[in-house]
PDB file of N, CA and C in Angstrom:
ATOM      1  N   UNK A   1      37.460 -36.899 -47.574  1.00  0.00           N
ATOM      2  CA  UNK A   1      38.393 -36.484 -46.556  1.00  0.00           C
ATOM      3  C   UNK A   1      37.700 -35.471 -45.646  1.00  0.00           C
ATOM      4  N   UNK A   2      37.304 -35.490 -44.555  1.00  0.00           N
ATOM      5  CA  UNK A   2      37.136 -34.589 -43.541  1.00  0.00           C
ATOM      6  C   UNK A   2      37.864 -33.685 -43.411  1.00  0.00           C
ATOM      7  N   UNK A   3      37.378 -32.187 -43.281  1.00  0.00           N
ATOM      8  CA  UNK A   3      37.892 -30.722 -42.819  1.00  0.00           C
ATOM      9  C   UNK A   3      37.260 -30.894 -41.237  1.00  0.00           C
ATOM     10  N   UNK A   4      38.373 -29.785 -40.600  1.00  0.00           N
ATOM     11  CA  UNK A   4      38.165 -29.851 -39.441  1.00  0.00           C
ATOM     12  C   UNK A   4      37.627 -28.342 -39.478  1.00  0.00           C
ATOM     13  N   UNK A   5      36.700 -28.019 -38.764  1.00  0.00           N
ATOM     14  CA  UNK A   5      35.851 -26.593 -38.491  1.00  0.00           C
ATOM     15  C   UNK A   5      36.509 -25.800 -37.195  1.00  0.00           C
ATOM     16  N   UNK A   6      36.980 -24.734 -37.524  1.00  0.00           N
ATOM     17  CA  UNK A   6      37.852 -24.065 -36.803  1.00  0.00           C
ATOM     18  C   UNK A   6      36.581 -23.402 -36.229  1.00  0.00           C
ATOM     19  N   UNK A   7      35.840 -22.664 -36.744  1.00  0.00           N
ATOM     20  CA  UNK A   7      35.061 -21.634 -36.546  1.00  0.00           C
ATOM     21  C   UNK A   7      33.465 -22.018 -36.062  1.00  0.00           C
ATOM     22  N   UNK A   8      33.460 -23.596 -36.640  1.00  0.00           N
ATOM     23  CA  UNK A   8      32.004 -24.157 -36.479  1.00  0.00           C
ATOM     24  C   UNK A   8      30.666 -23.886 -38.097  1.00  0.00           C
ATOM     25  N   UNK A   9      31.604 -23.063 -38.658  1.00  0.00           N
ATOM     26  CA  UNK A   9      30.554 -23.076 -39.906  1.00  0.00           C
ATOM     27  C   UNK A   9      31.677 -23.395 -41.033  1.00  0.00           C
ATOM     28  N   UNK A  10      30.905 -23.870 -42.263  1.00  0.00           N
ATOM     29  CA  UNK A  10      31.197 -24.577 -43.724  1.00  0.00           C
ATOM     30  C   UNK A  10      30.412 -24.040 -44.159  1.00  0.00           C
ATOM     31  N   UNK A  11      31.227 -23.046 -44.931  1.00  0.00           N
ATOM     32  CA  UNK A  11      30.366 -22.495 -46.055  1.00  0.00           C
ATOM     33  C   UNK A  11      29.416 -21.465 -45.624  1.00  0.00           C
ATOM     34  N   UNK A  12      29.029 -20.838 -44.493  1.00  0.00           N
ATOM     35  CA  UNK A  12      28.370 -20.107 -44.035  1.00  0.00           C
ATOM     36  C   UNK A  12      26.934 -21.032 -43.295  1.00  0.00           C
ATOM     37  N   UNK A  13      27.244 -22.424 -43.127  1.00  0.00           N
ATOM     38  CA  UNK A  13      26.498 -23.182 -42.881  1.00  0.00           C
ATOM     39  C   UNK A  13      26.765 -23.901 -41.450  1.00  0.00           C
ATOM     40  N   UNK A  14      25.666 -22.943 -40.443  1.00  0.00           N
ATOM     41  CA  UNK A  14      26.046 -23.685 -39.209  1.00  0.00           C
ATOM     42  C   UNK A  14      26.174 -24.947 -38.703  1.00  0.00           C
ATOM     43  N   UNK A  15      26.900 -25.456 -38.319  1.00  0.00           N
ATOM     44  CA  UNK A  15      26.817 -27.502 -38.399  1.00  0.00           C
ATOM     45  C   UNK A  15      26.555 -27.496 -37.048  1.00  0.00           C
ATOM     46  N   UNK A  16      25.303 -28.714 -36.966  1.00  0.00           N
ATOM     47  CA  UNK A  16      24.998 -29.371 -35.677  1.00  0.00           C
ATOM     48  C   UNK A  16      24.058 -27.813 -34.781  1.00  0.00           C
ATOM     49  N   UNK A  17      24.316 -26.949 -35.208  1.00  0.00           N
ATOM     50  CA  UNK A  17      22.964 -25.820 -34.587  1.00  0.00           C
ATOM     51  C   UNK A  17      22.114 -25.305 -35.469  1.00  0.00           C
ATOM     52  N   UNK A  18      20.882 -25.174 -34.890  1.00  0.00           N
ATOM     53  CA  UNK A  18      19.964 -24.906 -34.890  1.00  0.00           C
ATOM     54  C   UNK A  18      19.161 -23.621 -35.516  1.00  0.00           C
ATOM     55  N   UNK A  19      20.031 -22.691 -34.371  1.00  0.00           N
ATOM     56  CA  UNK A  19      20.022 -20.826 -34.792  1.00  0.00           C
ATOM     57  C   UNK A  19      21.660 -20.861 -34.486  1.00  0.00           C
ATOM     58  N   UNK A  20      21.371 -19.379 -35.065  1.00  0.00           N
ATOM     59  CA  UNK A  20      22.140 -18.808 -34.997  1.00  0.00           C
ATOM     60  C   UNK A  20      23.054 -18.565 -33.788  1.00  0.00           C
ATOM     61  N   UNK A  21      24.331 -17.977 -33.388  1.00  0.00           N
ATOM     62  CA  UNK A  21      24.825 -18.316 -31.879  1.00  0.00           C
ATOM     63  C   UNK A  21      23.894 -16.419 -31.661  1.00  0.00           C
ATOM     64  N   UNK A  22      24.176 -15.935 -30.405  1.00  0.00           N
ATOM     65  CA  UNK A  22      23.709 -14.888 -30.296  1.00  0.00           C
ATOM     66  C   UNK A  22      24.469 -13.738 -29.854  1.00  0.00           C
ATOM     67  N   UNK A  23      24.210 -12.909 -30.648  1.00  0.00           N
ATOM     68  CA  UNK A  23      25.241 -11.635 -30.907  1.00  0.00           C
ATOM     69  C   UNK A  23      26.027 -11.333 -29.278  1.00  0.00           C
ATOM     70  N   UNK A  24      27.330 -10.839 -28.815  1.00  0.00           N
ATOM     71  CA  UNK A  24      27.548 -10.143 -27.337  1.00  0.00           C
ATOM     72  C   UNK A  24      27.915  -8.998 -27.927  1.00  0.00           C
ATOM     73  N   UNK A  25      28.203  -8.302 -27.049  1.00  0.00           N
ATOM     74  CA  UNK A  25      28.483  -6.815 -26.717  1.00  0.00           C
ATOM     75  C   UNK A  25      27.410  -5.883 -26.896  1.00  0.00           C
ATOM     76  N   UNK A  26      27.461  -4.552 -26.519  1.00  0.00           N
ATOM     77  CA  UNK A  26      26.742  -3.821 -26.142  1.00  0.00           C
ATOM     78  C   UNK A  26      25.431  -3.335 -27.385  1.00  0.00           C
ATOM     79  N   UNK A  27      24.183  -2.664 -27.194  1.00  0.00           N
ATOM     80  CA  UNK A  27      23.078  -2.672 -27.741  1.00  0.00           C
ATOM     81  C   UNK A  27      23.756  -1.804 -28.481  1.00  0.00           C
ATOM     82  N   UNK A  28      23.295  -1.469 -30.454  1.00  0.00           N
ATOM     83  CA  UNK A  28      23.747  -0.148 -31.018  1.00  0.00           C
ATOM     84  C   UNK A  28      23.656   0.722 -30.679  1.00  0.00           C
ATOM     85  N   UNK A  29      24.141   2.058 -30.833  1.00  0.00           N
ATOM     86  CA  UNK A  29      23.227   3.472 -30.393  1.00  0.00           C
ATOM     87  C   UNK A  29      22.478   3.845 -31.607  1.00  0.00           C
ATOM     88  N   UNK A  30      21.167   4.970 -30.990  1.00  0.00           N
ATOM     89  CA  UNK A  30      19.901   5.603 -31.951  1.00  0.00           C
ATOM     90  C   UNK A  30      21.026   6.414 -32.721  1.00  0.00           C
ATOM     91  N   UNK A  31      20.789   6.533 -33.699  1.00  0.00           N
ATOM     92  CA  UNK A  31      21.077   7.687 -34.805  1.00  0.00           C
ATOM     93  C   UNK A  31      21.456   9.070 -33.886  1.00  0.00           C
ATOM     94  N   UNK A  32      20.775   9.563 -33.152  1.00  0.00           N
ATOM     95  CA  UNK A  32      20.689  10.931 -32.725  1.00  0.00           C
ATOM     96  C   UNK A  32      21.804  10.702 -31.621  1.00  0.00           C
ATOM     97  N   UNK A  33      22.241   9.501 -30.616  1.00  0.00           N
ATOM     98  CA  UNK A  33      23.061   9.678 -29.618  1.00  0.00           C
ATOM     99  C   UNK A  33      24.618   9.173 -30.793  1.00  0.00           C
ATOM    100  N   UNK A  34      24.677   8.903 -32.031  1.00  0.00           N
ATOM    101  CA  UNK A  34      26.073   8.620 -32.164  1.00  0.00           C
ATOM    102  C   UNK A  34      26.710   9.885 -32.848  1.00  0.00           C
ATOM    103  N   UNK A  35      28.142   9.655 -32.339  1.00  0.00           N
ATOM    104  CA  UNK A  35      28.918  10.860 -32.568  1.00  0.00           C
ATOM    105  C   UNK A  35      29.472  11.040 -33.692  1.00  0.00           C
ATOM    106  N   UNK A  36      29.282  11.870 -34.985  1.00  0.00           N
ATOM    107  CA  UNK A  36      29.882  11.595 -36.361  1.00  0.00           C
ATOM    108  C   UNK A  36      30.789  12.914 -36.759  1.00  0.00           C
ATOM    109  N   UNK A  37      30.729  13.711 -36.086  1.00  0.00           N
ATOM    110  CA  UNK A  37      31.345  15.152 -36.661  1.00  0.00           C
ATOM    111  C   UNK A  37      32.372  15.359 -35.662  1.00  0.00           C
ATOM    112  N   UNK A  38      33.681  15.440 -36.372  1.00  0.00           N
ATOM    113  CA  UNK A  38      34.772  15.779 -36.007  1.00  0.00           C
ATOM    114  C   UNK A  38      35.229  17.113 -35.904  1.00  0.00           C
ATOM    115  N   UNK A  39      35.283  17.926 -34.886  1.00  0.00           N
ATOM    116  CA  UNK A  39      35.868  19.220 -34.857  1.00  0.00           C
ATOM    117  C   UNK A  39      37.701  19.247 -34.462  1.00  0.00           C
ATOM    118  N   UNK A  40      38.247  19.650 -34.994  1.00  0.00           N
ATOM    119  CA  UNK A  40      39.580  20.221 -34.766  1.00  0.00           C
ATOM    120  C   UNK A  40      39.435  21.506 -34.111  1.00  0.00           C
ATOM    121  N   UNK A  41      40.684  21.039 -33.128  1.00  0.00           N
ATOM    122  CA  UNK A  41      41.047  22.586 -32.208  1.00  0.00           C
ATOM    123  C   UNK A  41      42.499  22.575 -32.186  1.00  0.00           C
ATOM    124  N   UNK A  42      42.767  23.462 -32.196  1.00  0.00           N
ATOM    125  CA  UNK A  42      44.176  23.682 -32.391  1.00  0.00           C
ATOM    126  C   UNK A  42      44.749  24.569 -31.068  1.00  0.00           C
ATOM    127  N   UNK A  43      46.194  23.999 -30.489  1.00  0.00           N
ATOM    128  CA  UNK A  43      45.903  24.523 -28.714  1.00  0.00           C
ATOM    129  C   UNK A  43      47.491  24.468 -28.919  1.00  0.00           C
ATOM    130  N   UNK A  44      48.195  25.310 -28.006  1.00  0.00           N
ATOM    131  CA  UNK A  44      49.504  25.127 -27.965  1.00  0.00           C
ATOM    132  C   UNK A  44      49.652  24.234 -27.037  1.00  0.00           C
ATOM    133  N   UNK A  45      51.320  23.610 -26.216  1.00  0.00           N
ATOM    134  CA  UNK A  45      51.486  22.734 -25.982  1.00  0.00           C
ATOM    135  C   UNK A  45      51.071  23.266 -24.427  1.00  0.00           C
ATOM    136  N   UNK A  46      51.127  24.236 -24.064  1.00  0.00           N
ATOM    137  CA  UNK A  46      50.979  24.468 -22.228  1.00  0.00           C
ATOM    138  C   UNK A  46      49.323  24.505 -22.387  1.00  0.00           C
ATOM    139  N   UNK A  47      48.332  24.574 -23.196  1.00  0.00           N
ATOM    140  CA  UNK A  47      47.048  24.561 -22.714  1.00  0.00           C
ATOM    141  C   UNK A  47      46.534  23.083 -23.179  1.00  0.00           C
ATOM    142  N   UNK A  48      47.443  21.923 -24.215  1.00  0.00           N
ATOM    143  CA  UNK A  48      47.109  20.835 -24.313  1.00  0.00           C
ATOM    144  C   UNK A  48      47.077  20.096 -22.584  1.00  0.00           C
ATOM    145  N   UNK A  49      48.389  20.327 -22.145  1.00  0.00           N
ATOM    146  CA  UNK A  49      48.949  20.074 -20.952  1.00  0.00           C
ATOM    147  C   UNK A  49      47.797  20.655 -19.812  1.00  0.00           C
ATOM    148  N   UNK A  50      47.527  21.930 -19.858  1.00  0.00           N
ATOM    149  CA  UNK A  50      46.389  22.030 -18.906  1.00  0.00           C
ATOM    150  C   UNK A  50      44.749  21.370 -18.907  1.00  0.00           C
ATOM    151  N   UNK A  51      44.932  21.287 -20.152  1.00  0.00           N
ATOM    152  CA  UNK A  51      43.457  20.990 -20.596  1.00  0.00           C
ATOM    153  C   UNK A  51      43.503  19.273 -20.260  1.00  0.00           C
ATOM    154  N   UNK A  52      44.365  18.632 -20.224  1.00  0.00           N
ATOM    155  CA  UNK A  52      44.520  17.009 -19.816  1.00  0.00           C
ATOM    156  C   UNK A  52      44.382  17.052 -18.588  1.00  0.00           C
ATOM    157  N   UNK A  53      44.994  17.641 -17.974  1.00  0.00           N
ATOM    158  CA  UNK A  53      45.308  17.548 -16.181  1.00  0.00           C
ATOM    159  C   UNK A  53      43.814  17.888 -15.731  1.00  0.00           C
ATOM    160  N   UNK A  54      42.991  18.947 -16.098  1.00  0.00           N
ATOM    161  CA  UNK A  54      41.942  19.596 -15.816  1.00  0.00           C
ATOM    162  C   UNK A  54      40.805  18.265 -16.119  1.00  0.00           C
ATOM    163  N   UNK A  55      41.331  17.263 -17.408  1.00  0.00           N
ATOM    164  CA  UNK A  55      40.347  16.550 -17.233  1.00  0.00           C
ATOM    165  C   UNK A  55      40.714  15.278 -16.686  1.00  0.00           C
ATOM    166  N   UNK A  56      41.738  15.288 -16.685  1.00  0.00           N
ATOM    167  CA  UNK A  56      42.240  13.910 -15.274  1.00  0.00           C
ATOM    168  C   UNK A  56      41.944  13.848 -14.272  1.00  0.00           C
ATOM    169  N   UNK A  57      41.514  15.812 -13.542  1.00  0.00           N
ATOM    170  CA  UNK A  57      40.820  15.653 -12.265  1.00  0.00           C
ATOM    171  C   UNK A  57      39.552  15.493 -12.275  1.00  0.00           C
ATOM    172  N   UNK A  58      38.948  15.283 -13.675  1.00  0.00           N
ATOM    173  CA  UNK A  58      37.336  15.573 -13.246  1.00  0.00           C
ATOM    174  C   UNK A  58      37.023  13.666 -13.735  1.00  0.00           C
ATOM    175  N   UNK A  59      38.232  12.808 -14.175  1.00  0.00           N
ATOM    176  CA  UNK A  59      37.760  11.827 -14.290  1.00  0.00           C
ATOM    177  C   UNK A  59      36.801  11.417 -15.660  1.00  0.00           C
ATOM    178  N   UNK A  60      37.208  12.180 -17.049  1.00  0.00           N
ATOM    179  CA  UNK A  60      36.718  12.372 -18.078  1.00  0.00           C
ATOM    180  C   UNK A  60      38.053  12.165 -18.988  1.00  0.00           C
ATOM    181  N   UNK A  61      37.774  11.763 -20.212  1.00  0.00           N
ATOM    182  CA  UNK A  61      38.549  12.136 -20.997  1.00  0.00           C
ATOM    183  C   UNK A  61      38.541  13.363 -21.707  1.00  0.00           C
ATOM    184  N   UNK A  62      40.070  13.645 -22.353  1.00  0.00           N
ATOM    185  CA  UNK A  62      40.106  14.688 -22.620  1.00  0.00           C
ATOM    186  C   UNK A  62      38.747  15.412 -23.782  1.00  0.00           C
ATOM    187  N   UNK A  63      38.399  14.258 -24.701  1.00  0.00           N
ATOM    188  CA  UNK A  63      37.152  14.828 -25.466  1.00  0.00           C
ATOM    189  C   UNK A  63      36.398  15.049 -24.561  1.00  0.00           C
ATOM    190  N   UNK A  64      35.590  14.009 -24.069  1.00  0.00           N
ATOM    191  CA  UNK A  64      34.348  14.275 -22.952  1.00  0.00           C
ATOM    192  C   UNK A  64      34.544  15.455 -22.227  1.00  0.00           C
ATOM    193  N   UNK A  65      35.702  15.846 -21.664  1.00  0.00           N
ATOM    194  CA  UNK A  65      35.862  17.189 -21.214  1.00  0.00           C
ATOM    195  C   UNK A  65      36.209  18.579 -21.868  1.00  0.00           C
ATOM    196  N   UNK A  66      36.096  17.982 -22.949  1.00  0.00           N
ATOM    197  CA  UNK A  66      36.010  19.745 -24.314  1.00  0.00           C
ATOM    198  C   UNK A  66      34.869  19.508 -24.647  1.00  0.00           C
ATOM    199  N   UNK A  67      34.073  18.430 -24.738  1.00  0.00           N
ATOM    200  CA  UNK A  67      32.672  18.440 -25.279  1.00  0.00           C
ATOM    201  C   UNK A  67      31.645  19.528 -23.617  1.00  0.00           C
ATOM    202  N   UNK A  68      32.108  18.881 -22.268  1.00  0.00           N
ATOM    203  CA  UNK A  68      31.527  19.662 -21.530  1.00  0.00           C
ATOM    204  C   UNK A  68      31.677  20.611 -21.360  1.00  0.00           C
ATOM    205  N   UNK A  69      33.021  21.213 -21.766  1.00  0.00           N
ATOM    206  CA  UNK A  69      33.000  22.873 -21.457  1.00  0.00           C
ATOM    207  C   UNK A  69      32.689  23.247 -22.608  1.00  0.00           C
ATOM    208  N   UNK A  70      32.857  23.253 -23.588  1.00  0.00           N
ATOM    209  CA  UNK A  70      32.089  23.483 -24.826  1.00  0.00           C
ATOM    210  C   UNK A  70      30.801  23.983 -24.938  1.00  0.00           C
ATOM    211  N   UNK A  71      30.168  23.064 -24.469  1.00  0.00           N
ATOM    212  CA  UNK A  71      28.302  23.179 -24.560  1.00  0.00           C
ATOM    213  C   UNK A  71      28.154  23.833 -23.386  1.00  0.00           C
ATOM    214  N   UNK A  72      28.821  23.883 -22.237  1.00  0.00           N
ATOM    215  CA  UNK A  72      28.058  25.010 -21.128  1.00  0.00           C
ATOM    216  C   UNK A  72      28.331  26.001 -21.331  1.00  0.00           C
ATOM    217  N   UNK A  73      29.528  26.213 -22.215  1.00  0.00           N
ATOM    218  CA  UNK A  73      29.698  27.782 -22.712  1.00  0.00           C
ATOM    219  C   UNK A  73      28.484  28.086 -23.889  1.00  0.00           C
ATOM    220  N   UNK A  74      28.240  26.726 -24.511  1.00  0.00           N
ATOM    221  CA  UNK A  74      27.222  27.711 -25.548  1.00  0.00           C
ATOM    222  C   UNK A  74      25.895  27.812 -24.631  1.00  0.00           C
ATOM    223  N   UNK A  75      26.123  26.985 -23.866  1.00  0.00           N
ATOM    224  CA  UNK A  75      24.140  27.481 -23.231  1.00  0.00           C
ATOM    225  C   UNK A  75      24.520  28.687 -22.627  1.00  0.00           C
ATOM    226  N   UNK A  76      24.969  29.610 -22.501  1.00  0.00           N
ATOM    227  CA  UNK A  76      25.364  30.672 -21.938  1.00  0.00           C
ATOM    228  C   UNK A  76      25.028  32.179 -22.762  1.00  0.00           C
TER     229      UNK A  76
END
Protein backbone atom coordinates (compact mmCIF):
# COMPACT_ATOMS: atom_id res chain seq x y z
CA UNK A 1 0.00 0.00 0.00
CA UNK A 2 1.51 3.38 -0.76
CA UNK A 3 1.97 6.31 1.92
CA UNK A 4 1.67 9.56 0.66
CA UNK A 5 4.81 11.96 1.80
CA UNK A 6 3.57 15.03 3.31
CA UNK A 7 6.96 16.33 4.09
CA UNK A 8 9.02 14.54 1.22
CA UNK A 9 11.06 12.25 3.60
CA UNK A 10 10.33 8.39 4.94
CA UNK A 11 12.01 7.64 7.60
CA UNK A 12 14.46 10.42 7.56
CA UNK A 13 15.13 9.33 4.01
CA UNK A 14 15.05 11.92 1.33
CA UNK A 15 13.02 10.42 -1.75
CA UNK A 16 13.88 11.29 -5.32
CA UNK A 17 16.83 14.00 -3.96
CA UNK A 18 19.98 13.94 -4.03
CA UNK A 19 21.22 16.42 -1.04
CA UNK A 20 19.89 17.69 1.24
CA UNK A 21 17.23 20.79 0.61
CA UNK A 22 19.23 23.94 1.88
CA UNK A 23 18.89 25.54 5.14
CA UNK A 24 16.85 29.55 4.86
CA UNK A 25 16.98 32.11 7.26
CA UNK A 26 19.53 34.12 8.60
CA UNK A 27 23.50 33.07 9.26
CA UNK A 28 23.99 32.00 13.28
CA UNK A 29 25.58 34.57 15.44
CA UNK A 30 29.55 34.17 16.91
CA UNK A 31 29.38 33.24 20.51
CA UNK A 32 30.59 36.77 21.58
CA UNK A 33 27.66 38.80 19.55
CA UNK A 34 24.72 36.50 21.21
CA UNK A 35 22.79 37.83 24.00
CA UNK A 36 22.48 35.34 27.09
CA UNK A 37 22.27 37.35 30.37
CA UNK A 38 19.18 38.66 31.52
CA UNK A 39 19.14 41.72 33.75
CA UNK A 40 15.96 42.83 35.60
CA UNK A 41 15.09 46.44 36.30
CA UNK A 42 12.51 47.31 38.21
CA UNK A 43 10.81 50.95 37.20
CA UNK A 44 7.54 52.33 38.33
CA UNK A 45 4.71 52.76 36.00
CA UNK A 46 5.39 56.72 34.91
CA UNK A 47 9.17 55.92 34.04
CA UNK A 48 8.07 52.46 32.23
CA UNK A 49 5.78 54.93 30.26
CA UNK A 50 8.62 57.41 29.70
CA UNK A 51 11.21 55.09 29.01
CA UNK A 52 8.86 53.51 25.92
CA UNK A 53 7.95 56.84 24.42
CA UNK A 54 11.74 57.93 24.68
CA UNK A 55 12.40 54.82 22.75
CA UNK A 56 9.58 55.06 20.22
CA UNK A 57 11.20 58.33 19.30
CA UNK A 58 14.55 57.08 18.73
CA UNK A 59 13.04 54.10 16.69
CA UNK A 60 14.56 51.26 19.01
CA UNK A 61 13.03 49.00 21.13
CA UNK A 62 12.54 49.38 24.47
CA UNK A 63 15.64 46.83 25.33
CA UNK A 64 17.86 48.18 22.56
CA UNK A 65 17.21 51.47 24.18
CA UNK A 66 18.18 50.50 27.96
CA UNK A 67 21.00 48.56 26.51
CA UNK A 68 22.12 52.15 24.85
CA UNK A 69 21.75 54.26 27.65
CA UNK A 70 23.12 51.81 29.81
CA UNK A 71 26.57 51.40 28.25
CA UNK A 72 27.06 55.19 27.50
CA UNK A 73 26.56 55.74 31.02
CA UNK A 74 29.14 53.13 31.86
CA UNK A 75 31.75 54.49 29.36
CA UNK A 76 31.50 57.54 31.35
Amino acid sequence: MAQALISGTRNGIYMGMTRKPKAVGRPKKADDEKRSTLIRVLVTSDEHVRFQAAADQAGVSLSTWMRLRAGAAAKN
